[in-house]
PDB file of N, CA and C in Angstrom:
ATOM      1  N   UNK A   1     -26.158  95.525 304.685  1.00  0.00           N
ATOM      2  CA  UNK A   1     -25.116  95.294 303.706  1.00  0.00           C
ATOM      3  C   UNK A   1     -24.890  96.590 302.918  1.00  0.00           C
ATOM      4  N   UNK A   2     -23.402  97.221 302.619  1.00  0.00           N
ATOM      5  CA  UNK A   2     -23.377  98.169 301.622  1.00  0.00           C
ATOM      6  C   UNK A   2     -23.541  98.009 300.758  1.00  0.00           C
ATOM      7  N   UNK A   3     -23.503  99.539 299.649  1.00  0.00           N
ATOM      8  CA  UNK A   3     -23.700  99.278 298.051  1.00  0.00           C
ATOM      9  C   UNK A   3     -22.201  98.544 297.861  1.00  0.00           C
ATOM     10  N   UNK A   4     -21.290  98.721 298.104  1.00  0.00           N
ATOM     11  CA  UNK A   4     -19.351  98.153 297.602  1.00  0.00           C
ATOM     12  C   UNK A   4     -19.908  96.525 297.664  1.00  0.00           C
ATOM     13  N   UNK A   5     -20.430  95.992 298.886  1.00  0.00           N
ATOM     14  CA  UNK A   5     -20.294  94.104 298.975  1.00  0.00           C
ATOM     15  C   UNK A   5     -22.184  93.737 298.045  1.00  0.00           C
ATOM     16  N   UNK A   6     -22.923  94.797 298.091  1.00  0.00           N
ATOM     17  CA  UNK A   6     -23.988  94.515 297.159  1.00  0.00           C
ATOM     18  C   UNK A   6     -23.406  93.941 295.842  1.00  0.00           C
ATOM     19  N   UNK A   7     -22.455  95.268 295.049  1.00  0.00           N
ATOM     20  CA  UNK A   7     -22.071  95.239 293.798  1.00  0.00           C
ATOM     21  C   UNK A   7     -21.320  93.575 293.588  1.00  0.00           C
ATOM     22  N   UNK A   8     -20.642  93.990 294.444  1.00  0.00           N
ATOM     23  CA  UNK A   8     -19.539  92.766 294.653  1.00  0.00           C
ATOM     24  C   UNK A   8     -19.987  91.524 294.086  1.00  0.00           C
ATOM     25  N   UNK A   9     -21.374  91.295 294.987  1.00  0.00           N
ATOM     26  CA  UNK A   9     -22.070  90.174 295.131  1.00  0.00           C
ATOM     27  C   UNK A   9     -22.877  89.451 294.020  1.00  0.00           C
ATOM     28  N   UNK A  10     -23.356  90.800 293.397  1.00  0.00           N
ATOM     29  CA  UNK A  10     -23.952  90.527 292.560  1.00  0.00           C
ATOM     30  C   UNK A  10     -23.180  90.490 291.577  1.00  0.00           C
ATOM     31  N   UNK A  11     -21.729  91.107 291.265  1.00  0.00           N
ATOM     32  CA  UNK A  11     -20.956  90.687 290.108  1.00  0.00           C
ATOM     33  C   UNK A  11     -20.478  89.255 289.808  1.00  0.00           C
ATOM     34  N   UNK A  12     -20.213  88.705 291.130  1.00  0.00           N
ATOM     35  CA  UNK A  12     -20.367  87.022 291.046  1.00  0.00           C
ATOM     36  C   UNK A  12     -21.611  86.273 290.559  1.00  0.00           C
ATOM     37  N   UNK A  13     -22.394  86.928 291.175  1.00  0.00           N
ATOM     38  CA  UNK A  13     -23.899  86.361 290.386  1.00  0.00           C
ATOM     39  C   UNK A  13     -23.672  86.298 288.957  1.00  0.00           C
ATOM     40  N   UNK A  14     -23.460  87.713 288.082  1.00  0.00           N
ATOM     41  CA  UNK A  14     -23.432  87.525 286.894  1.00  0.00           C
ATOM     42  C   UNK A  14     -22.140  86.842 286.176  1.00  0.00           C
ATOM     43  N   UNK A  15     -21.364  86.819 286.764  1.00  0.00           N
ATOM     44  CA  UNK A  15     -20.285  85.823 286.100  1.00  0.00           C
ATOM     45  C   UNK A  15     -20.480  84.021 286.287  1.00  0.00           C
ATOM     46  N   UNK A  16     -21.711  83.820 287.348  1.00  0.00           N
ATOM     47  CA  UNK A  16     -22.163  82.414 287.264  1.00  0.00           C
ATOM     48  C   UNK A  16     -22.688  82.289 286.375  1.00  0.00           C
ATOM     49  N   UNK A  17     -23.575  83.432 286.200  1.00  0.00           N
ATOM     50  CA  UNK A  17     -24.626  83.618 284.956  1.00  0.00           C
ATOM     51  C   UNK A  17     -24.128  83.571 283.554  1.00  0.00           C
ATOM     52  N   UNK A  18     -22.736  84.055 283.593  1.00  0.00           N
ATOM     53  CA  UNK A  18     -21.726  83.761 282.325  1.00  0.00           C
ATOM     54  C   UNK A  18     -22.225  84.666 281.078  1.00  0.00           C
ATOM     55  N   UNK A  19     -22.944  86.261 281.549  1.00  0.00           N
ATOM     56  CA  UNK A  19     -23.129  87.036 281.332  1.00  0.00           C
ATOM     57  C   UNK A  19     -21.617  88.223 281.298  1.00  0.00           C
ATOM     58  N   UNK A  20     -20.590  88.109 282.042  1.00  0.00           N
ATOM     59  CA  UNK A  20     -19.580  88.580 281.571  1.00  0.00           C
ATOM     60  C   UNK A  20     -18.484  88.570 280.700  1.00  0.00           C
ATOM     61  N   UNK A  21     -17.612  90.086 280.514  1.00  0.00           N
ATOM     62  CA  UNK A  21     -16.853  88.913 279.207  1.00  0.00           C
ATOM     63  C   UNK A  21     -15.129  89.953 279.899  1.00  0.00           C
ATOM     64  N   UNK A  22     -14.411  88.995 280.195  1.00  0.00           N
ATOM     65  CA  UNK A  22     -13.216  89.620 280.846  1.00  0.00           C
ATOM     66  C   UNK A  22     -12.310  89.823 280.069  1.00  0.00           C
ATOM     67  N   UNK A  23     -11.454  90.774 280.292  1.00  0.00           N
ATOM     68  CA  UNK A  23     -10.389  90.709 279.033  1.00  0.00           C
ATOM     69  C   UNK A  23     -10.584  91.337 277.883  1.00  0.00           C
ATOM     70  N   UNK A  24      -9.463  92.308 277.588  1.00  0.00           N
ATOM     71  CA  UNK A  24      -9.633  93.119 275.873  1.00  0.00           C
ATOM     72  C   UNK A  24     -10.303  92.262 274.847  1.00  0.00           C
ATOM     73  N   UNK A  25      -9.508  90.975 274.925  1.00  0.00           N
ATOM     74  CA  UNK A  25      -9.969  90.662 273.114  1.00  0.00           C
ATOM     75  C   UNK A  25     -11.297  90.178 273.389  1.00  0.00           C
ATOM     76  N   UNK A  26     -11.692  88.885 274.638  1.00  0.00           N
ATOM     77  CA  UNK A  26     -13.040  88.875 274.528  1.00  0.00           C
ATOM     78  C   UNK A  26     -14.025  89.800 274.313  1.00  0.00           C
ATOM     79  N   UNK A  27     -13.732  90.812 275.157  1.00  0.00           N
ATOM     80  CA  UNK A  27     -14.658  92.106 275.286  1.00  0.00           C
ATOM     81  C   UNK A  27     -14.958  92.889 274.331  1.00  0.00           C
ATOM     82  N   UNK A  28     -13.497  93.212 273.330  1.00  0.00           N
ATOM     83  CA  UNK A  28     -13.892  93.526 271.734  1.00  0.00           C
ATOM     84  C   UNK A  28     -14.582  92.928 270.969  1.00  0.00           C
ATOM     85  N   UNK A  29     -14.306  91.269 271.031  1.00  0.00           N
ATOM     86  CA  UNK A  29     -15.244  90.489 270.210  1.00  0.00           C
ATOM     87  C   UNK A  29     -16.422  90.466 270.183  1.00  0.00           C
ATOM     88  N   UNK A  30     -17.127  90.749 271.314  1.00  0.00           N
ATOM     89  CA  UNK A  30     -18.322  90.932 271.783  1.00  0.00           C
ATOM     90  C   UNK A  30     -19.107  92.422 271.622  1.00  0.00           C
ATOM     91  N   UNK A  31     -18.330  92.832 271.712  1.00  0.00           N
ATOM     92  CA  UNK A  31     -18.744  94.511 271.011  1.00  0.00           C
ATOM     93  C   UNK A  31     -19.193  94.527 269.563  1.00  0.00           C
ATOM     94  N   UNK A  32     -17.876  93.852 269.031  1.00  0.00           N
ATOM     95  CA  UNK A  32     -17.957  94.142 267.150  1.00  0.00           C
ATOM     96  C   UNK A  32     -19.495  92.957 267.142  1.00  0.00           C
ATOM     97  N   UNK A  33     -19.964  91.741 268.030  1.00  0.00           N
ATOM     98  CA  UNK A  33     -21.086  91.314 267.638  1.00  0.00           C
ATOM     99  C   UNK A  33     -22.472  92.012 268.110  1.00  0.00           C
ATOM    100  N   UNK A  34     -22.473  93.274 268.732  1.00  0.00           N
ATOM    101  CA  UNK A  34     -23.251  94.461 269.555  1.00  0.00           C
ATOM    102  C   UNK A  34     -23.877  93.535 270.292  1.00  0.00           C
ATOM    103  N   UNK A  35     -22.909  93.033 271.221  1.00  0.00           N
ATOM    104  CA  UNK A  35     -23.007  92.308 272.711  1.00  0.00           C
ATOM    105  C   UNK A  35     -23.029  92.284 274.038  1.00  0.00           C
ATOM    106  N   UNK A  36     -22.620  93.769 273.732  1.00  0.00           N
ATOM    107  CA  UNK A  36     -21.909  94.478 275.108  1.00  0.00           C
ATOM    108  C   UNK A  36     -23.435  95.760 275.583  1.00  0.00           C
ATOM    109  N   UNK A  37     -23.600  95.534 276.687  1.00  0.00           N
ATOM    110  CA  UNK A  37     -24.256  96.595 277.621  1.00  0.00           C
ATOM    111  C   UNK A  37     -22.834  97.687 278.093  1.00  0.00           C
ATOM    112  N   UNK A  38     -22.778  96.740 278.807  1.00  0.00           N
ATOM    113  CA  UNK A  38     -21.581  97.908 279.724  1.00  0.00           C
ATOM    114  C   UNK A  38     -20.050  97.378 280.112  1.00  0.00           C
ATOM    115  N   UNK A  39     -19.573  98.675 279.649  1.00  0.00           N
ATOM    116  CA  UNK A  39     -17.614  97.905 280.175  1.00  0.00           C
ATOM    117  C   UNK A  39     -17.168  98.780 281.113  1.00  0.00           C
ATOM    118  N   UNK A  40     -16.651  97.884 281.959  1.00  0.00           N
ATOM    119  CA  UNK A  40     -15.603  98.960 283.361  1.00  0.00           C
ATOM    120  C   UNK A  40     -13.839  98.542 282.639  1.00  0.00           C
ATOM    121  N   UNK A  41     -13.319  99.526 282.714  1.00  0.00           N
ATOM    122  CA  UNK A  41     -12.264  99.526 282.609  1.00  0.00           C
ATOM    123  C   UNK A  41     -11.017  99.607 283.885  1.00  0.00           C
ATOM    124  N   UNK A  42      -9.736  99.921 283.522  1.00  0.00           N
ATOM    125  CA  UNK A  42      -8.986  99.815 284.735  1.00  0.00           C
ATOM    126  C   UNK A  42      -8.289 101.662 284.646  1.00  0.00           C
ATOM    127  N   UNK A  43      -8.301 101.555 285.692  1.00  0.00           N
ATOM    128  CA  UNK A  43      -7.582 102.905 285.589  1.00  0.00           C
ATOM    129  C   UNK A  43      -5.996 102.939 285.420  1.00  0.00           C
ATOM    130  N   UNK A  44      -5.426 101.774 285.292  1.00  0.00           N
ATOM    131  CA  UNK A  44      -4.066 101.920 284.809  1.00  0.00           C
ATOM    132  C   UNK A  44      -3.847 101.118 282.879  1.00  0.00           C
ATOM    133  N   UNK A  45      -5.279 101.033 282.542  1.00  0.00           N
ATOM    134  CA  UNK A  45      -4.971 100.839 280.921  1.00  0.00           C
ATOM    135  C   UNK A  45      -4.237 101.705 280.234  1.00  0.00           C
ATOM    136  N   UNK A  46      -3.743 101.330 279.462  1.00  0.00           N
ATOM    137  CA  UNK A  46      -3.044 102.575 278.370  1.00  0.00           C
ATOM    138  C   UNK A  46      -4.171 103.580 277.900  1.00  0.00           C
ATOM    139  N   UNK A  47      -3.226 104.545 277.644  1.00  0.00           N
ATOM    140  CA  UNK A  47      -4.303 105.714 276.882  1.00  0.00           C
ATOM    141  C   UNK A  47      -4.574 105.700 275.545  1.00  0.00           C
ATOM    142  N   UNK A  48      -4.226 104.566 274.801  1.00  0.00           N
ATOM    143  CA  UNK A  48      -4.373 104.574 273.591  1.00  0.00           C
ATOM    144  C   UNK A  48      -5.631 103.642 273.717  1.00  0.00           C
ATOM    145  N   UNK A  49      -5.859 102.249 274.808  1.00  0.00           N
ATOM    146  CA  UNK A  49      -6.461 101.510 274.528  1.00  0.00           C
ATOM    147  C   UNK A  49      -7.898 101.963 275.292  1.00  0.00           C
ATOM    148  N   UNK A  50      -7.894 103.281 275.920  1.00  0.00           N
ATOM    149  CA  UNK A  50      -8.951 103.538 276.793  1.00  0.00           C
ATOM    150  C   UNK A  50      -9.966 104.664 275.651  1.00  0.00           C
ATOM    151  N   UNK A  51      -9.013 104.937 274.674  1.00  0.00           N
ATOM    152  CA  UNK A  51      -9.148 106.001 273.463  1.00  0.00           C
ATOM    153  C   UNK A  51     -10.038 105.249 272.828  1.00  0.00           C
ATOM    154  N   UNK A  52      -9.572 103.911 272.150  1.00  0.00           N
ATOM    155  CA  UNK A  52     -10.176 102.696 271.451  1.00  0.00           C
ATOM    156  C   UNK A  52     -11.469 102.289 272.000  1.00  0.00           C
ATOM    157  N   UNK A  53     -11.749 102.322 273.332  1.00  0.00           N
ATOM    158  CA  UNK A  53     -12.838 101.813 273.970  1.00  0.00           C
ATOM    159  C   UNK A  53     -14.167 103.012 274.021  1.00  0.00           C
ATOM    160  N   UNK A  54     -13.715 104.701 274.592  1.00  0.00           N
ATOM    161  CA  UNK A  54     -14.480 105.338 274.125  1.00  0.00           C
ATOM    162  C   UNK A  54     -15.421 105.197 273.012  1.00  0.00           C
ATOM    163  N   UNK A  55     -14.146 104.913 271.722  1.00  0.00           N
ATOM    164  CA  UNK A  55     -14.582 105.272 270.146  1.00  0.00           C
ATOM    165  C   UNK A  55     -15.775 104.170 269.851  1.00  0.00           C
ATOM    166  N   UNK A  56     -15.634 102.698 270.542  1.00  0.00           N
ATOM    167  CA  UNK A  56     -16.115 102.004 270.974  1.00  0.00           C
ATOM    168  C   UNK A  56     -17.797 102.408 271.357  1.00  0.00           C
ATOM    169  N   UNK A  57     -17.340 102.713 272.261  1.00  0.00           N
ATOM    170  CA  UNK A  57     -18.817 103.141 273.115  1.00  0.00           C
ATOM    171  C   UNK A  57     -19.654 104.193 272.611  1.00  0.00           C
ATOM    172  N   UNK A  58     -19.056 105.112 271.733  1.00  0.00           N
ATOM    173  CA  UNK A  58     -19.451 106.119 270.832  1.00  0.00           C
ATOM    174  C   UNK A  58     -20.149 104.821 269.262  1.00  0.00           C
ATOM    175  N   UNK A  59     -19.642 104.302 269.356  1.00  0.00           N
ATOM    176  CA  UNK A  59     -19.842 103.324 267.980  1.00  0.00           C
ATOM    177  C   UNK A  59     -21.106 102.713 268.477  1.00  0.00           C
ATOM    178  N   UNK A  60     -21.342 101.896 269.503  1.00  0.00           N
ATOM    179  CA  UNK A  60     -21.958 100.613 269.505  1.00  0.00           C
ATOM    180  C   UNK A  60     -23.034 100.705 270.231  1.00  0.00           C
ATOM    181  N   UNK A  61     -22.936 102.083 271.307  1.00  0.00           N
ATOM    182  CA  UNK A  61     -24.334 102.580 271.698  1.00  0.00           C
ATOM    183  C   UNK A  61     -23.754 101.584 273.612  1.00  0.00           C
ATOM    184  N   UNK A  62     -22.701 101.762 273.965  1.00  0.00           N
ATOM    185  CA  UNK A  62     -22.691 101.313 275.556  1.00  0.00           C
ATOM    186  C   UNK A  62     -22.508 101.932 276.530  1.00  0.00           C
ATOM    187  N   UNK A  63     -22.342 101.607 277.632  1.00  0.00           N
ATOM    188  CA  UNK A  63     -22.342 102.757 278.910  1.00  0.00           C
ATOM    189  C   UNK A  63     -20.560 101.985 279.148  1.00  0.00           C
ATOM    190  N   UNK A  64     -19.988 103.324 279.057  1.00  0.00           N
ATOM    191  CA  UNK A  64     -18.161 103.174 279.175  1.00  0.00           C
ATOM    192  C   UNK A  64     -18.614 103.617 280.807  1.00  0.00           C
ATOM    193  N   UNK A  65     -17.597 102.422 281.904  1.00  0.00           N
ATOM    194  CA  UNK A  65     -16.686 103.213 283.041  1.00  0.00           C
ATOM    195  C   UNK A  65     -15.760 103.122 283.549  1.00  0.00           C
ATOM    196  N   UNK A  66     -15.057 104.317 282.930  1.00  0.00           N
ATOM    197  CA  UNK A  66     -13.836 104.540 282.868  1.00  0.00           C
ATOM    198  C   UNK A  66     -13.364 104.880 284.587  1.00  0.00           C
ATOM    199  N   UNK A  67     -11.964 104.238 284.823  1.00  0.00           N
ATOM    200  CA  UNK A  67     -11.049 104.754 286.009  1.00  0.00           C
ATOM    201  C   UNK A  67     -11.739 103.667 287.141  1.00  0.00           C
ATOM    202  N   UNK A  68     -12.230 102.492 286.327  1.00  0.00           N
ATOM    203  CA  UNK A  68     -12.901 101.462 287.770  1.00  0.00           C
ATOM    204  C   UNK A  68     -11.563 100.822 288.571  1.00  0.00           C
ATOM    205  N   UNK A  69     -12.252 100.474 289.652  1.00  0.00           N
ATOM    206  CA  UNK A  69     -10.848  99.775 290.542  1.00  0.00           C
ATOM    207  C   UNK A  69     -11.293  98.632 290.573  1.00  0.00           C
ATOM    208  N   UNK A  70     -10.594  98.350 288.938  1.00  0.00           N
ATOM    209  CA  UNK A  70     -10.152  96.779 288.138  1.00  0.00           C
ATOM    210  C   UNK A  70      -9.453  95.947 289.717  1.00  0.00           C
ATOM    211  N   UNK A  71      -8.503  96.339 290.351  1.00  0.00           N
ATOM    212  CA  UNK A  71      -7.383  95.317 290.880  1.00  0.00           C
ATOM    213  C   UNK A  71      -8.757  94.869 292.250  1.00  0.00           C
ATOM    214  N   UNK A  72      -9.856  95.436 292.595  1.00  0.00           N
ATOM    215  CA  UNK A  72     -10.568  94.803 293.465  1.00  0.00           C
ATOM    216  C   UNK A  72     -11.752  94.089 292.827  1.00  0.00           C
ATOM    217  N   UNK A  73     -11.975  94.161 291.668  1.00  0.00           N
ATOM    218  CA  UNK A  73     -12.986  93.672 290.584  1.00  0.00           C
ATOM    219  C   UNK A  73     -12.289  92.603 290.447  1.00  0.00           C
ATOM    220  N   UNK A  74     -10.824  92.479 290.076  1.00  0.00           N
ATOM    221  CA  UNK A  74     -10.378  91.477 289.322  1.00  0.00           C
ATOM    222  C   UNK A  74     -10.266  90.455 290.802  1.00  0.00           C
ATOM    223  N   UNK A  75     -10.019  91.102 291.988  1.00  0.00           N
ATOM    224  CA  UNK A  75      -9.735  89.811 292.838  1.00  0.00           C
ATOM    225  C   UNK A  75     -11.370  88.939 293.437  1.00  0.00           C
ATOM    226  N   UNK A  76     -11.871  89.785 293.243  1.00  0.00           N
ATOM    227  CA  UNK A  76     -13.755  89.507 293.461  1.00  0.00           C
ATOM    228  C   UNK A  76     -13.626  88.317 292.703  1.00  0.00           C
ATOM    229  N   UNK A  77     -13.363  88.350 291.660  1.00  0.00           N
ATOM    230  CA  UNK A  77     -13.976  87.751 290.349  1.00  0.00           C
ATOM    231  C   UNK A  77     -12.367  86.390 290.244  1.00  0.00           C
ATOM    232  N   UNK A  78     -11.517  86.673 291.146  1.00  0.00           N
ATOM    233  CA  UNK A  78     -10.537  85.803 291.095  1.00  0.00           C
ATOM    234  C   UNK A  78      -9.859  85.540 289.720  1.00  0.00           C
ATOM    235  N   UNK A  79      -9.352  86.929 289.192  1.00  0.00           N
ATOM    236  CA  UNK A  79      -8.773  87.375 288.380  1.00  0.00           C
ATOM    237  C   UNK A  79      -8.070  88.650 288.215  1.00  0.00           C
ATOM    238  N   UNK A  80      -6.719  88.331 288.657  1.00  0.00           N
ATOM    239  CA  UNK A  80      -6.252  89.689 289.475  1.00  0.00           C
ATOM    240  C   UNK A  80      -5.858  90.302 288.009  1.00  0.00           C
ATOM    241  N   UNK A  81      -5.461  89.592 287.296  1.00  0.00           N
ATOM    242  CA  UNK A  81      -4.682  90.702 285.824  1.00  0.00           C
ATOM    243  C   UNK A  81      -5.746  91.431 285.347  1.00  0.00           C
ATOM    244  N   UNK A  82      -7.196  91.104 285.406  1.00  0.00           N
ATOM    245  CA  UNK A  82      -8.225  91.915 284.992  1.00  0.00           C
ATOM    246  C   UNK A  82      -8.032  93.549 284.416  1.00  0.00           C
ATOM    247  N   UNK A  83      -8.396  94.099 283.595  1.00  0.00           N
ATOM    248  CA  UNK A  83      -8.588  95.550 283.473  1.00  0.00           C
ATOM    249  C   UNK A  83      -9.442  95.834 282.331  1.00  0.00           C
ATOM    250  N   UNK A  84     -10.084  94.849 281.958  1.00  0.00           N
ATOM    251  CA  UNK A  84     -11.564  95.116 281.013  1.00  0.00           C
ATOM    252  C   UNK A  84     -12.544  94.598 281.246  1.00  0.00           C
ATOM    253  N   UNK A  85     -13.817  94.668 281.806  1.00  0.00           N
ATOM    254  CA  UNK A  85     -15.129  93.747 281.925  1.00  0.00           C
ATOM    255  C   UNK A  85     -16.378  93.964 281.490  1.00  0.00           C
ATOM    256  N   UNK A  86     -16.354  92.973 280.548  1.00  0.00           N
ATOM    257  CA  UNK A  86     -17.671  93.530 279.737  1.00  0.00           C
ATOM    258  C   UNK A  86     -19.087  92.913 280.457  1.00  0.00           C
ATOM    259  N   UNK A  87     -20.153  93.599 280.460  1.00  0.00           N
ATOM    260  CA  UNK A  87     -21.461  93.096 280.309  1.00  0.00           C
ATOM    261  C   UNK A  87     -22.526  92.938 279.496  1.00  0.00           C
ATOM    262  N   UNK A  88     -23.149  91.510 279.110  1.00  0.00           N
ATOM    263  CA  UNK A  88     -23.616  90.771 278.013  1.00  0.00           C
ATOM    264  C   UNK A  88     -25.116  91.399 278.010  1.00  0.00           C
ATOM    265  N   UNK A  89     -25.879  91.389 279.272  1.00  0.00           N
ATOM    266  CA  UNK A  89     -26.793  91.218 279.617  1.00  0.00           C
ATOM    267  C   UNK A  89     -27.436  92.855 279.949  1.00  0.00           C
ATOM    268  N   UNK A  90     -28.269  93.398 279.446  1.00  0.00           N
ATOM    269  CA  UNK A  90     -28.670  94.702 279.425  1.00  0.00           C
ATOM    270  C   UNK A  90     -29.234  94.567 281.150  1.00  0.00           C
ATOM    271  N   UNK A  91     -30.263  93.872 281.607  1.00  0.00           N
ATOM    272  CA  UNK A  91     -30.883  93.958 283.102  1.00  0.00           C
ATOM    273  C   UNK A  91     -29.498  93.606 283.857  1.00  0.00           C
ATOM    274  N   UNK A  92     -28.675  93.303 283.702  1.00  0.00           N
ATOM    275  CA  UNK A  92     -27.415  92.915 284.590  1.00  0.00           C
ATOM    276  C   UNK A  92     -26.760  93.696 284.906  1.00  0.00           C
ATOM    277  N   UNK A  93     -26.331  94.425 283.257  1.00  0.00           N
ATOM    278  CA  UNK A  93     -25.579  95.559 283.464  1.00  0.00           C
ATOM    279  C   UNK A  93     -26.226  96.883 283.639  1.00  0.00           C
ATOM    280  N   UNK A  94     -27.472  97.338 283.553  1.00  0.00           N
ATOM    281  CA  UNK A  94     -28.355  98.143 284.555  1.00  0.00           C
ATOM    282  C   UNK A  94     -28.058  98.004 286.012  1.00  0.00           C
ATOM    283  N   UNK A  95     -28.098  96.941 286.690  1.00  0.00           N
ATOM    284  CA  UNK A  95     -28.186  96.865 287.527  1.00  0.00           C
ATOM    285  C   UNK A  95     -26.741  97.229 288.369  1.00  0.00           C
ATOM    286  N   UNK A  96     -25.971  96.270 287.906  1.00  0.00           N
ATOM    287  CA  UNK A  96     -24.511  96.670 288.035  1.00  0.00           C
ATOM    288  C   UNK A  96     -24.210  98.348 288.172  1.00  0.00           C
ATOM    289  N   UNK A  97     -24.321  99.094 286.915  1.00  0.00           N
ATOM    290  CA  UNK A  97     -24.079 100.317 286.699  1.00  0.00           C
ATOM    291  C   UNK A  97     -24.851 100.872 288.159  1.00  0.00           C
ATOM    292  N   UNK A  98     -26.275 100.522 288.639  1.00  0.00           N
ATOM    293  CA  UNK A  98     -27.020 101.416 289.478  1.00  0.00           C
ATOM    294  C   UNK A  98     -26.200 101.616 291.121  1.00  0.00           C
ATOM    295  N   UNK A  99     -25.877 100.054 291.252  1.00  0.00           N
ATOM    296  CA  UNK A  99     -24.762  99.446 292.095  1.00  0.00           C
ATOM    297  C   UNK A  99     -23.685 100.394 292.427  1.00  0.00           C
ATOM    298  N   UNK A 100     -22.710 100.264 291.485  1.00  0.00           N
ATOM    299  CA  UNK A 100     -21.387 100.550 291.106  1.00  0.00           C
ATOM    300  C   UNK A 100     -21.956 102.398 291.521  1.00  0.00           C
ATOM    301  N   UNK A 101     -22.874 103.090 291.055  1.00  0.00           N
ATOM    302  CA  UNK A 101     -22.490 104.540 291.023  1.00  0.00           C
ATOM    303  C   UNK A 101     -23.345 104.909 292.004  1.00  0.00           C
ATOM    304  N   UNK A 102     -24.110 104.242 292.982  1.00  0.00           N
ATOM    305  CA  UNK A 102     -24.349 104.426 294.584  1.00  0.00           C
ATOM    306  C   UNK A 102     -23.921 104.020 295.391  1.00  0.00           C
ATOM    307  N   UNK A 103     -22.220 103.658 295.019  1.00  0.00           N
ATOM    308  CA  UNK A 103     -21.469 103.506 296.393  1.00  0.00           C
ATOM    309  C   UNK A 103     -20.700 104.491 296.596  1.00  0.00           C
ATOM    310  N   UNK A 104     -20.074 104.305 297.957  1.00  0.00           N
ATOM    311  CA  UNK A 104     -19.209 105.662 298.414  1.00  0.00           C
ATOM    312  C   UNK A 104     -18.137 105.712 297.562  1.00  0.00           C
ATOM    313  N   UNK A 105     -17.996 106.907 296.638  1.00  0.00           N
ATOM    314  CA  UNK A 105     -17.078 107.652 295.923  1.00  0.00           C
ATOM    315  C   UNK A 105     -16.300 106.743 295.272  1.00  0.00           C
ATOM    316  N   UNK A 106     -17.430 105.775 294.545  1.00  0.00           N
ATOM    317  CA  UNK A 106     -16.812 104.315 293.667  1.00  0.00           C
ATOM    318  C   UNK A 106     -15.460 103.618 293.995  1.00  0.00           C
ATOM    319  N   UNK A 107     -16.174 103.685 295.374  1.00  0.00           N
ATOM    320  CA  UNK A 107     -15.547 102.378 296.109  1.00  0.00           C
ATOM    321  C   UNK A 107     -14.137 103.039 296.935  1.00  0.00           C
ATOM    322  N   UNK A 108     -14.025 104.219 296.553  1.00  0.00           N
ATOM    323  CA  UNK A 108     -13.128 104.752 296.885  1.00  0.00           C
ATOM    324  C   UNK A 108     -12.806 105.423 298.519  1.00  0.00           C
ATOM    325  N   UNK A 109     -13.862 105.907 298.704  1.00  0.00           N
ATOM    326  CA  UNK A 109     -13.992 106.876 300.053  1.00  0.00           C
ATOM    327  C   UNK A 109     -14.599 106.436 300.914  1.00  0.00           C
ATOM    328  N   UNK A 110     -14.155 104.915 301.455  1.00  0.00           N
ATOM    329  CA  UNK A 110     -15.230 104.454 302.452  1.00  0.00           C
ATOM    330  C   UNK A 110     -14.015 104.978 303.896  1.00  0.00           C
TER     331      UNK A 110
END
């Protein structure tokens, strides 16, 4: 099995687990309660709101990744409008992150 259908797999895991939090406002809400491990973003967010999320991640102590390919995250997860995903769970989103940045050219260059 690759790292791309590992990640995959296990991102369903954690959304059974109900360890994720999809979506800007959830995902903010969860920040301002220092809830958040880790957020993937979309690479077609605005630049104002990807600005906000940095300042974010500079604030609250999380691992930002920026330029993710939201539109195959979001259909994984059977949520195609997707372009924010937070993680609740520090061992989850470790794991995720280890996932996500040992696949081919993040998912890109297979």
């Amino acid at each position: 099995m690759d790292n791309k259908t590992k990640f995959y797999n296990f991102l369903k895991i954690a959304k059974k687990a109900g360890v994720l939090t999809e979506g800007y406002n959830r995902t903010e809400e969860n920040l301002k309660k220092n809830n958040i491990f880790l957020v993937f973003i979309s690479k077609d967010l605005s630049a104002n709101s990807k600005n906000k999320f940095k300042n974010y991640a500079l604030k609250y102590k999380f691992t930002l990744i920026e330029d993710a390919p939201m539109n195959e995250i979001g259909n994984e997860l059977l949520n195609s409008e997707l372009r924010i995903l937070g993680v609740k769970d520090k061992s989850f989103g470790k794991n995720l992150q280890s996932l996500y940045m040992s696949k081919d050219e993040y998912f890109g260059g297979e």
